[in-house]
PDB file of N, CA and C in Angstrom:
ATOM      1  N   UNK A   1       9.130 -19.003 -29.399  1.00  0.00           N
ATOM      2  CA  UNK A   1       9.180 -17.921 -28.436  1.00  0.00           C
ATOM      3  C   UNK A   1       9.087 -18.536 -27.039  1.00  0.00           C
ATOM      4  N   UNK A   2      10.195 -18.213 -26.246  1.00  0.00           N
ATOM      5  CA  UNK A   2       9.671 -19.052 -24.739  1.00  0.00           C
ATOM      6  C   UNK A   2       9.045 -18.313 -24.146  1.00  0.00           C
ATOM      7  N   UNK A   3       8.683 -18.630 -22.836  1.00  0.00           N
ATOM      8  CA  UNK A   3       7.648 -17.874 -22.100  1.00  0.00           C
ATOM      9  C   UNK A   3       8.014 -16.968 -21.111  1.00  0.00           C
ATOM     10  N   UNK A   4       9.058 -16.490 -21.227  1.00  0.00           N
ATOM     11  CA  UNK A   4      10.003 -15.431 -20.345  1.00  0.00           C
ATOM     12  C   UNK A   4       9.751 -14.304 -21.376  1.00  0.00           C
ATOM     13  N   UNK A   5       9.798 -14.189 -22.717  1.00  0.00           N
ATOM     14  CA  UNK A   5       9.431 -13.147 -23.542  1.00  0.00           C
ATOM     15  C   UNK A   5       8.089 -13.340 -23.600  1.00  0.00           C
ATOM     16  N   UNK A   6       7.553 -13.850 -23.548  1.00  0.00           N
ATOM     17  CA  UNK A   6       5.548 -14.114 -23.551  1.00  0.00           C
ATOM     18  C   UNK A   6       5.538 -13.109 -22.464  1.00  0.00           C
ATOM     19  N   UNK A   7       5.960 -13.575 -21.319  1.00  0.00           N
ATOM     20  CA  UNK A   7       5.798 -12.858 -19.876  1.00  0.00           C
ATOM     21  C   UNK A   7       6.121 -11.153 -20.132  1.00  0.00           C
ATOM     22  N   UNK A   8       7.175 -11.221 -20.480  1.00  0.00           N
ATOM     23  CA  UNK A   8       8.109  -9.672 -20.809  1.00  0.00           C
ATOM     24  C   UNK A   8       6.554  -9.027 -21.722  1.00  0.00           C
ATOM     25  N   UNK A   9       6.376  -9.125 -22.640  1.00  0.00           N
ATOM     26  CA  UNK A   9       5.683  -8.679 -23.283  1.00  0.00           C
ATOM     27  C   UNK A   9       4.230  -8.365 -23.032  1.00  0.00           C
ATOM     28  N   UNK A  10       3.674  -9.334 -22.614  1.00  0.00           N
ATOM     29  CA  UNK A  10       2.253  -9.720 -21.804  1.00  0.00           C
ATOM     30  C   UNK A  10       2.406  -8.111 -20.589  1.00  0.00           C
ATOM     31  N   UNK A  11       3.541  -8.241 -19.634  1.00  0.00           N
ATOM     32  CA  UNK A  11       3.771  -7.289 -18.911  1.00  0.00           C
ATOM     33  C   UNK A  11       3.763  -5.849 -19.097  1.00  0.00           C
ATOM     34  N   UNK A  12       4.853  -5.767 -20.537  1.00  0.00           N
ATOM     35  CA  UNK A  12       4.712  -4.553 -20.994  1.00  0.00           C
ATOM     36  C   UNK A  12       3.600  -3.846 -21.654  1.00  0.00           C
ATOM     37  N   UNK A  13       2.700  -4.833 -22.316  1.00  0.00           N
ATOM     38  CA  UNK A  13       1.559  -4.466 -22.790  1.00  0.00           C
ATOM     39  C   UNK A  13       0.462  -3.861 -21.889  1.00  0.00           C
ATOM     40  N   UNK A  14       0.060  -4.949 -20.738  1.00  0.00           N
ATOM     41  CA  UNK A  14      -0.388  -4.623 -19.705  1.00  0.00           C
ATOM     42  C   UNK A  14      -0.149  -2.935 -19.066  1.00  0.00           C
ATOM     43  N   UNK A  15       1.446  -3.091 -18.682  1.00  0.00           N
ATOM     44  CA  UNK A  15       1.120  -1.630 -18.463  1.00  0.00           C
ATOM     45  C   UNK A  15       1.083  -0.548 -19.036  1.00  0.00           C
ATOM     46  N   UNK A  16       1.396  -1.132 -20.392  1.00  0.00           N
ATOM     47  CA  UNK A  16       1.090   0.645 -21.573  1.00  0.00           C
ATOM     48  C   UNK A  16      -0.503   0.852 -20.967  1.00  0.00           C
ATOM     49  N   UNK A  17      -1.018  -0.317 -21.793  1.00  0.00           N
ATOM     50  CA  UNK A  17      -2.454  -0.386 -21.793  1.00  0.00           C
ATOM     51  C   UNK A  17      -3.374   0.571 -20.755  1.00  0.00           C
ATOM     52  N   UNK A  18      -2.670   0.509 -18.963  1.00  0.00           N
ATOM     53  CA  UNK A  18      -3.009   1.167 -17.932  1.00  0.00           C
ATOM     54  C   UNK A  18      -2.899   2.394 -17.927  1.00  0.00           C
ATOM     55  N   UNK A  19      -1.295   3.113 -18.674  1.00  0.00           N
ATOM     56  CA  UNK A  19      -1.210   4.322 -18.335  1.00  0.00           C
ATOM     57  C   UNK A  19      -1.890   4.471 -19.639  1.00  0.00           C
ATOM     58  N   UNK A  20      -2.106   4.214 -20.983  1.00  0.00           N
ATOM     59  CA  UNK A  20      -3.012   4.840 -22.023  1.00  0.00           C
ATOM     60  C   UNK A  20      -4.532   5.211 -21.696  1.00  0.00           C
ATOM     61  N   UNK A  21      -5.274   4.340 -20.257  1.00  0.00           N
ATOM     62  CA  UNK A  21      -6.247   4.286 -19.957  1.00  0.00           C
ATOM     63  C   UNK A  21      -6.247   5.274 -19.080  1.00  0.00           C
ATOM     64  N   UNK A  22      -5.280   5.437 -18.171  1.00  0.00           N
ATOM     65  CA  UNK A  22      -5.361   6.967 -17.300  1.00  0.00           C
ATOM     66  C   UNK A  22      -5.040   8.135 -18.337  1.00  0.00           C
ATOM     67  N   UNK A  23      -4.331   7.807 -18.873  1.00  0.00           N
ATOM     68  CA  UNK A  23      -4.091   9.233 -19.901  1.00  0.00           C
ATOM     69  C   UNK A  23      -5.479   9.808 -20.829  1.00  0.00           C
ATOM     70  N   UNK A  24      -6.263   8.500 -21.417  1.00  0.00           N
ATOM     71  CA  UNK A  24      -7.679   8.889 -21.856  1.00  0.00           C
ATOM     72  C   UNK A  24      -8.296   9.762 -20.880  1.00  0.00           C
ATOM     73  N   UNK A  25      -8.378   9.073 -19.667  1.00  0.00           N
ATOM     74  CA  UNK A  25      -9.386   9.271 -18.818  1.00  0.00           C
ATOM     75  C   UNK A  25      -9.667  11.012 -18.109  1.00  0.00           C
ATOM     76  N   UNK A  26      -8.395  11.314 -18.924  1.00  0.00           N
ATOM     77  CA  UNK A  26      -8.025  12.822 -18.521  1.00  0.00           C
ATOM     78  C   UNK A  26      -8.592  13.895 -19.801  1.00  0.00           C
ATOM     79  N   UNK A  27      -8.588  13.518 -20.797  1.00  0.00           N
ATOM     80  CA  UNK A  27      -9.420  14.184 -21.704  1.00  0.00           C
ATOM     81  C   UNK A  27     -10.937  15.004 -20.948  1.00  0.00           C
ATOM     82  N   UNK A  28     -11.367  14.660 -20.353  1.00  0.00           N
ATOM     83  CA  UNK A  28     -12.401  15.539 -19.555  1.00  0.00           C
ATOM     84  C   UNK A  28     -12.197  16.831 -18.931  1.00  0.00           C
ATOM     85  N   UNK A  29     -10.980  16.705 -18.007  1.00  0.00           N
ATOM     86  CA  UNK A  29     -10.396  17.886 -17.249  1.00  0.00           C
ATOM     87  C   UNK A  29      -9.762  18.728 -18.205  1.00  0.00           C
ATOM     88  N   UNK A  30      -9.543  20.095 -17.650  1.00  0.00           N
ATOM     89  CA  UNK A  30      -9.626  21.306 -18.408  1.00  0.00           C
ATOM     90  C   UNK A  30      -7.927  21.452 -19.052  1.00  0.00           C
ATOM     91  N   UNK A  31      -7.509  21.911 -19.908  1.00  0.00           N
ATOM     92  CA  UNK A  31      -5.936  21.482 -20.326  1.00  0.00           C
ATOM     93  C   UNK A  31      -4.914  21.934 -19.358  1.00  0.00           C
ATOM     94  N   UNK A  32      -5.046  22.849 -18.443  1.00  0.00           N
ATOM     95  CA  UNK A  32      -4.175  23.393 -17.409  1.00  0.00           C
ATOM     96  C   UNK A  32      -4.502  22.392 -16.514  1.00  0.00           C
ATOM     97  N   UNK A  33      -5.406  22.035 -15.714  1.00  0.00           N
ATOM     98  CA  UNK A  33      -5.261  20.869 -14.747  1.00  0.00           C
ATOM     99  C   UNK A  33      -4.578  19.626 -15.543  1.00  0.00           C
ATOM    100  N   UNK A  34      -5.129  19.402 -16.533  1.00  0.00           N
ATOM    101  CA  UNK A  34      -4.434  18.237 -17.281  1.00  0.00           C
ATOM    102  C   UNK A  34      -3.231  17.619 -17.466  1.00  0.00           C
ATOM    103  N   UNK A  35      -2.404  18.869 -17.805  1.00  0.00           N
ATOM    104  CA  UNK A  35      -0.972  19.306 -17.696  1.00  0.00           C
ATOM    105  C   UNK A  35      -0.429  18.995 -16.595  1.00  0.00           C
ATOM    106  N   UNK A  36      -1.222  19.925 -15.621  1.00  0.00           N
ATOM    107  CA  UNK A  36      -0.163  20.118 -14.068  1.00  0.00           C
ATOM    108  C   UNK A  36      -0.246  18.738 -13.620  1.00  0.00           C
ATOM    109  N   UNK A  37      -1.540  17.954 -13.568  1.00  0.00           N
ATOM    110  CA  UNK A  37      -1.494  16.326 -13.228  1.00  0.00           C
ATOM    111  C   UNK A  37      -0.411  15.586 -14.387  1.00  0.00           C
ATOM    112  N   UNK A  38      -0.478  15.725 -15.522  1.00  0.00           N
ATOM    113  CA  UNK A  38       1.021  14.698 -15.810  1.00  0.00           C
ATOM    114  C   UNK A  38       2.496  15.113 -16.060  1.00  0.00           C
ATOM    115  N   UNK A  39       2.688  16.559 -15.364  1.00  0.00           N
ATOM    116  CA  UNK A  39       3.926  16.636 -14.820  1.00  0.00           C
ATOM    117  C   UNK A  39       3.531  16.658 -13.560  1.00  0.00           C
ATOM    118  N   UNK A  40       3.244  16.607 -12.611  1.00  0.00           N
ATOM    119  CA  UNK A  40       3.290  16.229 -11.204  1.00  0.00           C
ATOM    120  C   UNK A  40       3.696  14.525 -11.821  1.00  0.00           C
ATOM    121  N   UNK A  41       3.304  14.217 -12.009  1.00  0.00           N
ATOM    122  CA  UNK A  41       3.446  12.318 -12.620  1.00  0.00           C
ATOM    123  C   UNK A  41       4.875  12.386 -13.080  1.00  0.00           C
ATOM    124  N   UNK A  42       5.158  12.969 -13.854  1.00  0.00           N
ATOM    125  CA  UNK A  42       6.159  12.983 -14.670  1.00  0.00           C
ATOM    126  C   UNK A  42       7.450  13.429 -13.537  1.00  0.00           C
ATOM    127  N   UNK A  43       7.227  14.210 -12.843  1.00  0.00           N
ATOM    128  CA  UNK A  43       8.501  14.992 -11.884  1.00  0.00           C
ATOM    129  C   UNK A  43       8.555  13.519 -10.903  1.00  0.00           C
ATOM    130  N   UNK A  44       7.689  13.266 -10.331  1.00  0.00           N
ATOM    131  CA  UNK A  44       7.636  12.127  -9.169  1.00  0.00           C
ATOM    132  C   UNK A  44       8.409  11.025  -9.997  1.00  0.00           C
ATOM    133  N   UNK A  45       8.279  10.575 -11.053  1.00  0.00           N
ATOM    134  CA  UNK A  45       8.552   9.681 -11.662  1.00  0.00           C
ATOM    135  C   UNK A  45      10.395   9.791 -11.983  1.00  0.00           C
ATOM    136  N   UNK A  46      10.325  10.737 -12.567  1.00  0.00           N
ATOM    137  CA  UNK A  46      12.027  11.332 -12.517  1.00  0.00           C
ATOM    138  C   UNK A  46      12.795  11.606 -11.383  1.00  0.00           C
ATOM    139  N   UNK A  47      12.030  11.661 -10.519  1.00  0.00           N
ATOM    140  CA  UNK A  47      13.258  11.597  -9.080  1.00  0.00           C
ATOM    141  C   UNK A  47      13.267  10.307  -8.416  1.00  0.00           C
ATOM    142  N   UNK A  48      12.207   8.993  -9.132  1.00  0.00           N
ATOM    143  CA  UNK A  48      12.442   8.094  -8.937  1.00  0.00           C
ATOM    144  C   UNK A  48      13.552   7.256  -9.686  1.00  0.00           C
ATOM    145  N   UNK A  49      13.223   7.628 -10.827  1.00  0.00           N
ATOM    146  CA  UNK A  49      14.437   7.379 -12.077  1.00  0.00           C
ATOM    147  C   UNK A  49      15.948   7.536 -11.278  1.00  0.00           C
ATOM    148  N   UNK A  50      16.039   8.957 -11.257  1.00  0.00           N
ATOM    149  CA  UNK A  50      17.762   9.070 -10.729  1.00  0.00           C
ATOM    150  C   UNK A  50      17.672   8.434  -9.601  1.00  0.00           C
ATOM    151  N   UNK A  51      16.744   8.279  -8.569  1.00  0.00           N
ATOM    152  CA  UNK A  51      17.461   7.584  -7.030  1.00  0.00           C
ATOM    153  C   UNK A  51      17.768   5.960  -7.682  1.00  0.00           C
ATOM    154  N   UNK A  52      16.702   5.804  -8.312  1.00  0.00           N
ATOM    155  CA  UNK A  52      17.067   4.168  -8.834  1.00  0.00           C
ATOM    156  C   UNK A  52      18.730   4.277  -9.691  1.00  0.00           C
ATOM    157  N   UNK A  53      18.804   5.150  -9.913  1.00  0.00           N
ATOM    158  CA  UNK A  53      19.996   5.546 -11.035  1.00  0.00           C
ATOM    159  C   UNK A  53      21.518   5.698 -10.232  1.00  0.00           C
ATOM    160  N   UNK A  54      21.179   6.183  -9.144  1.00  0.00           N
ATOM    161  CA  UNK A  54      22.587   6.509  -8.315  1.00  0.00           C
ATOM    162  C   UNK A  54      22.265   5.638  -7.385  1.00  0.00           C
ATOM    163  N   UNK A  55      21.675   4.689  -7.349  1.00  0.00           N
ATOM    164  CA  UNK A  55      21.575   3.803  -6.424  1.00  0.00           C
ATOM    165  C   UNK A  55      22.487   2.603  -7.108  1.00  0.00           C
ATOM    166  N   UNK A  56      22.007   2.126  -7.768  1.00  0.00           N
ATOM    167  CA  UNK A  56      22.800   1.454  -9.013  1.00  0.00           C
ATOM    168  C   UNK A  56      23.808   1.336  -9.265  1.00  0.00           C
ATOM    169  N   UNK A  57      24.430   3.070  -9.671  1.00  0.00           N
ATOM    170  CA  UNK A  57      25.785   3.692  -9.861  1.00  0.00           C
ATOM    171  C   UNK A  57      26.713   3.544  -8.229  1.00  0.00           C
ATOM    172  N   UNK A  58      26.202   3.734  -7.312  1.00  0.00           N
ATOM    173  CA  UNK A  58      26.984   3.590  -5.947  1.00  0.00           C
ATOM    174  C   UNK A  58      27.012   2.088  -5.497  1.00  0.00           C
ATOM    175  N   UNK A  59      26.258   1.046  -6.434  1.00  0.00           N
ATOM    176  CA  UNK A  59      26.351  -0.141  -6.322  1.00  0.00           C
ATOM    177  C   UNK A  59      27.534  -0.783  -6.861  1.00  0.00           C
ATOM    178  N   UNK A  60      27.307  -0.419  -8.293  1.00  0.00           N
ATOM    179  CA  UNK A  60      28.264  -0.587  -8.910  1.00  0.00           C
ATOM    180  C   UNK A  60      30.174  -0.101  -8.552  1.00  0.00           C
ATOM    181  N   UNK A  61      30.005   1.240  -8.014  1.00  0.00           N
ATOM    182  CA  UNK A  61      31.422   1.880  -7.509  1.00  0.00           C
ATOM    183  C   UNK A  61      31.939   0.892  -5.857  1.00  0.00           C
ATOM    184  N   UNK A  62      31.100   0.348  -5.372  1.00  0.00           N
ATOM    185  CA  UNK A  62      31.289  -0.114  -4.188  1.00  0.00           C
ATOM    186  C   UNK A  62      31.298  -1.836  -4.532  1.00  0.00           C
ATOM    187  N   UNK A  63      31.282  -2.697  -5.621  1.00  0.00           N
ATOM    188  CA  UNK A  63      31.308  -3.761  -6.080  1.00  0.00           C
ATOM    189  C   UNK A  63      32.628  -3.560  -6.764  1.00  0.00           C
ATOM    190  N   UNK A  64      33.106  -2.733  -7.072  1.00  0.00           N
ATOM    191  CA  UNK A  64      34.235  -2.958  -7.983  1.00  0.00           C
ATOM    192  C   UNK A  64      35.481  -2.484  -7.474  1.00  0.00           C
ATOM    193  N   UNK A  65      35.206  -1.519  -6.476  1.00  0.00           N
ATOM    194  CA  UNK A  65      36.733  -0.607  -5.414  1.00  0.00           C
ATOM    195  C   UNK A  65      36.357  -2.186  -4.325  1.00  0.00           C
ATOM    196  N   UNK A  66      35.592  -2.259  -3.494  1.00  0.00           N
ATOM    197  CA  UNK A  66      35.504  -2.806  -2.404  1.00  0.00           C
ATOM    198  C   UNK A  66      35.683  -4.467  -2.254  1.00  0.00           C
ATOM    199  N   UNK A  67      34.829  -4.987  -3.089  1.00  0.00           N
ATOM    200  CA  UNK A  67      34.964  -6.631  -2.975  1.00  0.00           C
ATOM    201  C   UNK A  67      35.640  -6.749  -4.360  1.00  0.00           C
ATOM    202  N   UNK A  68      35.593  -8.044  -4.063  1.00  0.00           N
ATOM    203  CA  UNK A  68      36.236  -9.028  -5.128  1.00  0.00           C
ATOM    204  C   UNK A  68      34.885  -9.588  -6.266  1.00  0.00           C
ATOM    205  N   UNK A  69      34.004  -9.187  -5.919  1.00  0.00           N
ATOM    206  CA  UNK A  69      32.518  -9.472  -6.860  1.00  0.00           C
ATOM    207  C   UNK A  69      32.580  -8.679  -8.319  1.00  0.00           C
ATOM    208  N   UNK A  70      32.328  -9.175  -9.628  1.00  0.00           N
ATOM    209  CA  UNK A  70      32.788  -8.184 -10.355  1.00  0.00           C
ATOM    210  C   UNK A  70      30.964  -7.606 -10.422  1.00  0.00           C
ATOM    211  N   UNK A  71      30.585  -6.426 -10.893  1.00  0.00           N
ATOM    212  CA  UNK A  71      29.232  -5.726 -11.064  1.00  0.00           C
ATOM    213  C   UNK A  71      28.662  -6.268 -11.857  1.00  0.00           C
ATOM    214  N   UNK A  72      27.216  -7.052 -12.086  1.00  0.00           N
ATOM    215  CA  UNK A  72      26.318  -7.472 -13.028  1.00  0.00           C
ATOM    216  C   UNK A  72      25.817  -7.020 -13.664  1.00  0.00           C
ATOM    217  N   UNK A  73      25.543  -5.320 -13.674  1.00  0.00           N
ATOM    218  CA  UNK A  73      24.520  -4.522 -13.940  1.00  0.00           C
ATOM    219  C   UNK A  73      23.221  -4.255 -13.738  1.00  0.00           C
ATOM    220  N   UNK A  74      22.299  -4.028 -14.416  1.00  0.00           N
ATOM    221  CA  UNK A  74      20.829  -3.250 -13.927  1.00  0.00           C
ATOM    222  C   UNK A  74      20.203  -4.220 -15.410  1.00  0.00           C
ATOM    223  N   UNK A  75      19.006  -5.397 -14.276  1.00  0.00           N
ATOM    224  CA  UNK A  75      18.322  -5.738 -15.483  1.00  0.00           C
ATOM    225  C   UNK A  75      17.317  -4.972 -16.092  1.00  0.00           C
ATOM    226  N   UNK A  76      17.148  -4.528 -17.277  1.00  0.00           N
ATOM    227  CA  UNK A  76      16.610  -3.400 -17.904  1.00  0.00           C
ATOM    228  C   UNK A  76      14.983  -3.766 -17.741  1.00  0.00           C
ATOM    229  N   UNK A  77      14.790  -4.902 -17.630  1.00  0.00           N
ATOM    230  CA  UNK A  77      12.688  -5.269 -17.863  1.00  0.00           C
ATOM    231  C   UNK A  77      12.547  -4.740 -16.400  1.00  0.00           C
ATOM    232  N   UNK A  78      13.567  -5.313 -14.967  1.00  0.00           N
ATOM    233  CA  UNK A  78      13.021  -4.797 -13.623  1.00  0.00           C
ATOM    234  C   UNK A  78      12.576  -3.320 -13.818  1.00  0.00           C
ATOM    235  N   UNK A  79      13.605  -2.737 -14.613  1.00  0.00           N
ATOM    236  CA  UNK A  79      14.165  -1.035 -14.074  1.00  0.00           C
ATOM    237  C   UNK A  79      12.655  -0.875 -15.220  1.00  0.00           C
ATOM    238  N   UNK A  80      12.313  -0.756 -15.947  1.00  0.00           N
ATOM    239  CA  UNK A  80      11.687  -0.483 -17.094  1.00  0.00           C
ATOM    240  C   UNK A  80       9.873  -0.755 -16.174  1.00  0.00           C
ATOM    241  N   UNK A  81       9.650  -2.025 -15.927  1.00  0.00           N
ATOM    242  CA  UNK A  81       8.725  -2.259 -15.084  1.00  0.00           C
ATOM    243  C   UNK A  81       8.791  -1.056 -13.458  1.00  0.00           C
ATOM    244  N   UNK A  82       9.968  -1.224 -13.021  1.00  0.00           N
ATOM    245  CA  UNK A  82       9.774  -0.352 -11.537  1.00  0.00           C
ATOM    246  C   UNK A  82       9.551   0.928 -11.926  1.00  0.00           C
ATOM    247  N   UNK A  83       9.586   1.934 -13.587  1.00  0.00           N
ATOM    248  CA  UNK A  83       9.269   3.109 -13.818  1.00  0.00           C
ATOM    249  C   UNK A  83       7.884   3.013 -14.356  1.00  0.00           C
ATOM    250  N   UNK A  84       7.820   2.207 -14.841  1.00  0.00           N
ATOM    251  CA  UNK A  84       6.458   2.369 -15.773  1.00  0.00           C
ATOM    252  C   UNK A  84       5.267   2.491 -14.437  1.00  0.00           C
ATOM    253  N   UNK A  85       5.432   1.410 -13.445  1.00  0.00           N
ATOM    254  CA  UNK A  85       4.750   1.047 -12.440  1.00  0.00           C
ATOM    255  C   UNK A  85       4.540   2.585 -11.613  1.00  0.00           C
ATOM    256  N   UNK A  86       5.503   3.047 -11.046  1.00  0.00           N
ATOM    257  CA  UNK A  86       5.829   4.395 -10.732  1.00  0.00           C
ATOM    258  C   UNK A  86       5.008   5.177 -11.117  1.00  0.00           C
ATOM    259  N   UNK A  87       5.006   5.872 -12.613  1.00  0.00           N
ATOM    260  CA  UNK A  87       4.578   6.227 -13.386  1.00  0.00           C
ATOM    261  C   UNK A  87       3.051   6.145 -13.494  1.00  0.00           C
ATOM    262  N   UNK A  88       2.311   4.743 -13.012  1.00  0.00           N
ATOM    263  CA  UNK A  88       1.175   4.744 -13.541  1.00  0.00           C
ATOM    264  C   UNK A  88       0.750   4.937 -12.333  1.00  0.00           C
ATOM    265  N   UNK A  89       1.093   4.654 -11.121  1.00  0.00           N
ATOM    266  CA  UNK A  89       0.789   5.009  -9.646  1.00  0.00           C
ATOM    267  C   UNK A  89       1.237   6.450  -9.095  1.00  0.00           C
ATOM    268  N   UNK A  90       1.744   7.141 -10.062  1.00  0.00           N
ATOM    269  CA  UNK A  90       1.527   8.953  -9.108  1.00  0.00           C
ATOM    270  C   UNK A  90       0.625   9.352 -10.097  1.00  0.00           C
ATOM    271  N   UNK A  91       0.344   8.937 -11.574  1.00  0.00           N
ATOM    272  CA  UNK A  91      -0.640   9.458 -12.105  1.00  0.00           C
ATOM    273  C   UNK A  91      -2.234   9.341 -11.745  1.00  0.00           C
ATOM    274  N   UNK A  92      -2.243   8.083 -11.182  1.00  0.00           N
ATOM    275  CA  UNK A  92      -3.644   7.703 -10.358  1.00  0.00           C
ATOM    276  C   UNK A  92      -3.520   8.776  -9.612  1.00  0.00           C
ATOM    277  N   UNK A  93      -2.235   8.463  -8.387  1.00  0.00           N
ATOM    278  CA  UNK A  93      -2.438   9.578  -7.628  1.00  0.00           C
ATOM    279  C   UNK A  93      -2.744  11.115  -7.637  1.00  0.00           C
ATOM    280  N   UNK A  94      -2.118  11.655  -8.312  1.00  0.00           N
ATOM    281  CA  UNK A  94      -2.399  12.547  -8.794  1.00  0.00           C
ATOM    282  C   UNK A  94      -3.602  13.211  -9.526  1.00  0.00           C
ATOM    283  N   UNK A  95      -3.790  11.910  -9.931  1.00  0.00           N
ATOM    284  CA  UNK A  95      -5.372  12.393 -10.999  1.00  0.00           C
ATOM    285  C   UNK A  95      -6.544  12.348  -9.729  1.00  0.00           C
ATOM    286  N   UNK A  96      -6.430  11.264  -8.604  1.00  0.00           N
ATOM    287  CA  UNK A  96      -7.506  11.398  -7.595  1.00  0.00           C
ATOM    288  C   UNK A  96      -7.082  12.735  -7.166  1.00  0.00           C
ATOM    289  N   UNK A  97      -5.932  13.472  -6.549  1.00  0.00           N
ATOM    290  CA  UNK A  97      -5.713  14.369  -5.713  1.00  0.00           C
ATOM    291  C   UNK A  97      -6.083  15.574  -6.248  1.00  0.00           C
ATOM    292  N   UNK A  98      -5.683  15.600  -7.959  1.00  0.00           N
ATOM    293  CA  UNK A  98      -5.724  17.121  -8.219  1.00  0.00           C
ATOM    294  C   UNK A  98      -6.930  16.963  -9.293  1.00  0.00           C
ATOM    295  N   UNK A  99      -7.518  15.667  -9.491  1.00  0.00           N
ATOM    296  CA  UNK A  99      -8.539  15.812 -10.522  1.00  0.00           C
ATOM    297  C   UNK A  99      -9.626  16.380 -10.555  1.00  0.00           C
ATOM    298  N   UNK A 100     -10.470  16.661  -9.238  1.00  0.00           N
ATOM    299  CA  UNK A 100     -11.543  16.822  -8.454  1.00  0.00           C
ATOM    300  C   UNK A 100     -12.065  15.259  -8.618  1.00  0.00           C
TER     301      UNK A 100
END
């Protein structure tokens, strides 16, 4: 196993691990606050998704009409890491803002 998948993995674990630990940590609050904090998480997170998504897509349409560069695509661990990350940072947020 080289250490680029050690890393990948080590990473991904790491941040399940974080949002499983905010997601526990919500078992206290009442099920309607509970809720509204991980879709507030969840909505923030999805309009990060598509801007990353048509950002990408207008990358791609402007690499392939415009230059002579052919498109590389979207490495999936960045995009996968820049949501998860997302994800675990509006839920903090959120959980300080609307948790009491």
């Amino acid at each position: 196993m080289s250490w680029e998948v050690g890393v990948f993995f080590s990473s991904l674990a790491i941040l399940v691990l974080l949002i499983a630990i905010t997601l526990v940590s919500q078992f206290k609050l009442g099920d309607e606050r509970k809720s509204f904090i991980k879709m507030k998480a969840q909505s923030y997170t999805f309009m990060v998704t598509i801007g990353v998504l048509l950002v990408e897509f207008f990358e791609s349409v402007y690499m392939n009409v415009w230059t002579k560069n052919p498109y590389e695509g979207m490495n999936p661990f960045t995009f996968l890491v820049a949501i998860s990350t997302t994800y675990l940072i509006s839920l903090f947020i959120s959980n300080k803002k609307y948790g009491g």
